[in-house]
Protein backbone atom coordinates (compact mmCIF):
# COMPACT_ATOMS: atom_id res chain seq x y z
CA UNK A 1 69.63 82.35 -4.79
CA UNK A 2 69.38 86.13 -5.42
CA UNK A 3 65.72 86.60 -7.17
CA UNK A 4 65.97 90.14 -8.35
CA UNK A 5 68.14 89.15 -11.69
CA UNK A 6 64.94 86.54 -12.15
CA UNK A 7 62.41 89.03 -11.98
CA UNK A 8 64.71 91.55 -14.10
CA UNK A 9 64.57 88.98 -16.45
CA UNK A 10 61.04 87.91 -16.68
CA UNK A 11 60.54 91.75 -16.96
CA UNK A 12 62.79 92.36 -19.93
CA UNK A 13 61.39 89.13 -21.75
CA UNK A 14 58.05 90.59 -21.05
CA UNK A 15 58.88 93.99 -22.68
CA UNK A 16 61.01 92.29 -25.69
CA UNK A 17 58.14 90.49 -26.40
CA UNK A 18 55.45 93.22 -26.44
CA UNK A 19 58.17 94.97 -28.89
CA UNK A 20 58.09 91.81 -31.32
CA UNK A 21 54.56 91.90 -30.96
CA UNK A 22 54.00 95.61 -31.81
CA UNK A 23 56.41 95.52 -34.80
CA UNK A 24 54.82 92.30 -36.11
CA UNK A 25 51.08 94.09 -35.88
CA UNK A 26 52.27 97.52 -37.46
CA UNK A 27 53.50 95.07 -40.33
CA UNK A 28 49.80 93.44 -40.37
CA UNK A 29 48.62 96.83 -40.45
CA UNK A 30 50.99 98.36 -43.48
CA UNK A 31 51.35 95.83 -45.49
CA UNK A 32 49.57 92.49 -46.69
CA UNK A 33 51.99 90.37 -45.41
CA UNK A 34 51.15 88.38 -42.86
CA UNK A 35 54.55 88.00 -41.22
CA UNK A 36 55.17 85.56 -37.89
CA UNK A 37 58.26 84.70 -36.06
CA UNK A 38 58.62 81.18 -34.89
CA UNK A 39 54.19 80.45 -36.26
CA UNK A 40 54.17 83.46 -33.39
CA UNK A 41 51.25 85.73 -34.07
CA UNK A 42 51.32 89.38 -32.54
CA UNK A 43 49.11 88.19 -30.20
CA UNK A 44 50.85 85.56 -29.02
CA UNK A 45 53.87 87.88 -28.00
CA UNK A 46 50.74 89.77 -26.73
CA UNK A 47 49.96 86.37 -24.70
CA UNK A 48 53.36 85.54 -23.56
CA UNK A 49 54.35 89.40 -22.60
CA UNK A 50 51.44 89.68 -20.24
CA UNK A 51 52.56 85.81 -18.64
CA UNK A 52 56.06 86.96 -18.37
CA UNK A 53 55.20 90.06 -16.77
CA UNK A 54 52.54 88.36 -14.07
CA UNK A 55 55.05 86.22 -12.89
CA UNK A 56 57.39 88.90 -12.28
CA UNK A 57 54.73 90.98 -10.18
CA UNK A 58 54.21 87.21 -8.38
CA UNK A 59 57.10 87.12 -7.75
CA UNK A 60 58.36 90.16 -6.26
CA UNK A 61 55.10 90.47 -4.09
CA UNK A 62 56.10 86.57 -3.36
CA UNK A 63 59.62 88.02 -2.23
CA UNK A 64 58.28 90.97 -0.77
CA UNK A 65 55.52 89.10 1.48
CA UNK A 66 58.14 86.77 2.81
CA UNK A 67 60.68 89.70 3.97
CA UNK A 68 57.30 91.20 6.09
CA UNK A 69 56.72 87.82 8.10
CA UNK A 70 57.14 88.33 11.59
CA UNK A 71 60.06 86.42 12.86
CA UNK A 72 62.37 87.52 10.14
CA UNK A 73 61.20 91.15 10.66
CA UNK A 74 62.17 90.65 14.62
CA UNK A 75 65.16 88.90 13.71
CA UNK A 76 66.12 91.81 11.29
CA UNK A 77 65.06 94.23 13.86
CA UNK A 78 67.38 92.82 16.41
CA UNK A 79 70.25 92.27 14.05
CA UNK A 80 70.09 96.07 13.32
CA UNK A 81 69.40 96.92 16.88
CA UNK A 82 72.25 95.30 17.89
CA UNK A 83 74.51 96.33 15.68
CA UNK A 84 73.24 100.58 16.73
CA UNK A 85 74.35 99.42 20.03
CA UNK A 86 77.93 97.94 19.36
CA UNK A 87 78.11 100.77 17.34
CA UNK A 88 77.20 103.25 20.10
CA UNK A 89 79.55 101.60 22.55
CA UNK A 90 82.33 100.79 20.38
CA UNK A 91 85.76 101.51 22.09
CA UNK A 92 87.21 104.19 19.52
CA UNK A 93 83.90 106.44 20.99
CA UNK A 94 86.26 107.02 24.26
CA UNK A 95 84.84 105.79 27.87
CA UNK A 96 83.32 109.37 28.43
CA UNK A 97 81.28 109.19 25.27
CA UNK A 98 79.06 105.65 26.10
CA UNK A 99 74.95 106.11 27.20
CA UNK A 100 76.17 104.93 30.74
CA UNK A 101 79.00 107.44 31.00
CA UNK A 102 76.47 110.18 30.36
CA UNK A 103 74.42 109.19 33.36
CA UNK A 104 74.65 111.68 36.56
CA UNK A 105 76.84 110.19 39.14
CA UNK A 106 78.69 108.28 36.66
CA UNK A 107 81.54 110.24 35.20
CA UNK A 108 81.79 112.34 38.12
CA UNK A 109 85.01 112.16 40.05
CA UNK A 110 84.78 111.40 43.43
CA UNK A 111 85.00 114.65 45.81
């Protein structure tokens, strides 16, 4: 399961709620209504912005830290590796234009 569109959303939760919270507070502040939304206080989005947006930073450090672990870093490594060198030799390159080919003695014709 992909967890970028997770943390994406825990992120724009995290903002969204802030928002609420700041327009709720600006209405404390202006007026002498005490407006909430769902017995939500501007600090509550306060609360629940700051949760959403810890667990996204978890998260993606959680994600990131378990890219960085050694065997899946070698693995990766050789993957890519591997694939540079099927690359390098691949057949549409022309025999004359492979590593070995290069080497002296190699492409030389015999004489």
């Amino acid at each position: 399961m992909p967890v970028l569109p997770l943390i994406d959303l825990l992120l724009l939760s995290g903002w969204t709620s802030l928002l609420v919270g700041f327009v709720l507070k600006v209405v404390y502040l202006t007026t002498s209504y005490r407006p909430t939304l769902l017995t939500l206080t501007p600090s509550d989005f306060l609360e629940i912005a700051i949760a959403a947006m810890l667990f996204a930073i978890a998260l993606a450090a959680r994600t990131w830290v378990k890219e960085q672990e050694p065997a899946a870093s070698a693995m990766r490594r050789r993957d890519e590796t591997l694939a540079a060198w099927t690359k390098l030799n691949a057949p549409e390159a022309g025999p004359m234009d492979t590593p070995r080919a290069r080497e002296p003695g190699l492409g030389d014709a015999p004489g």
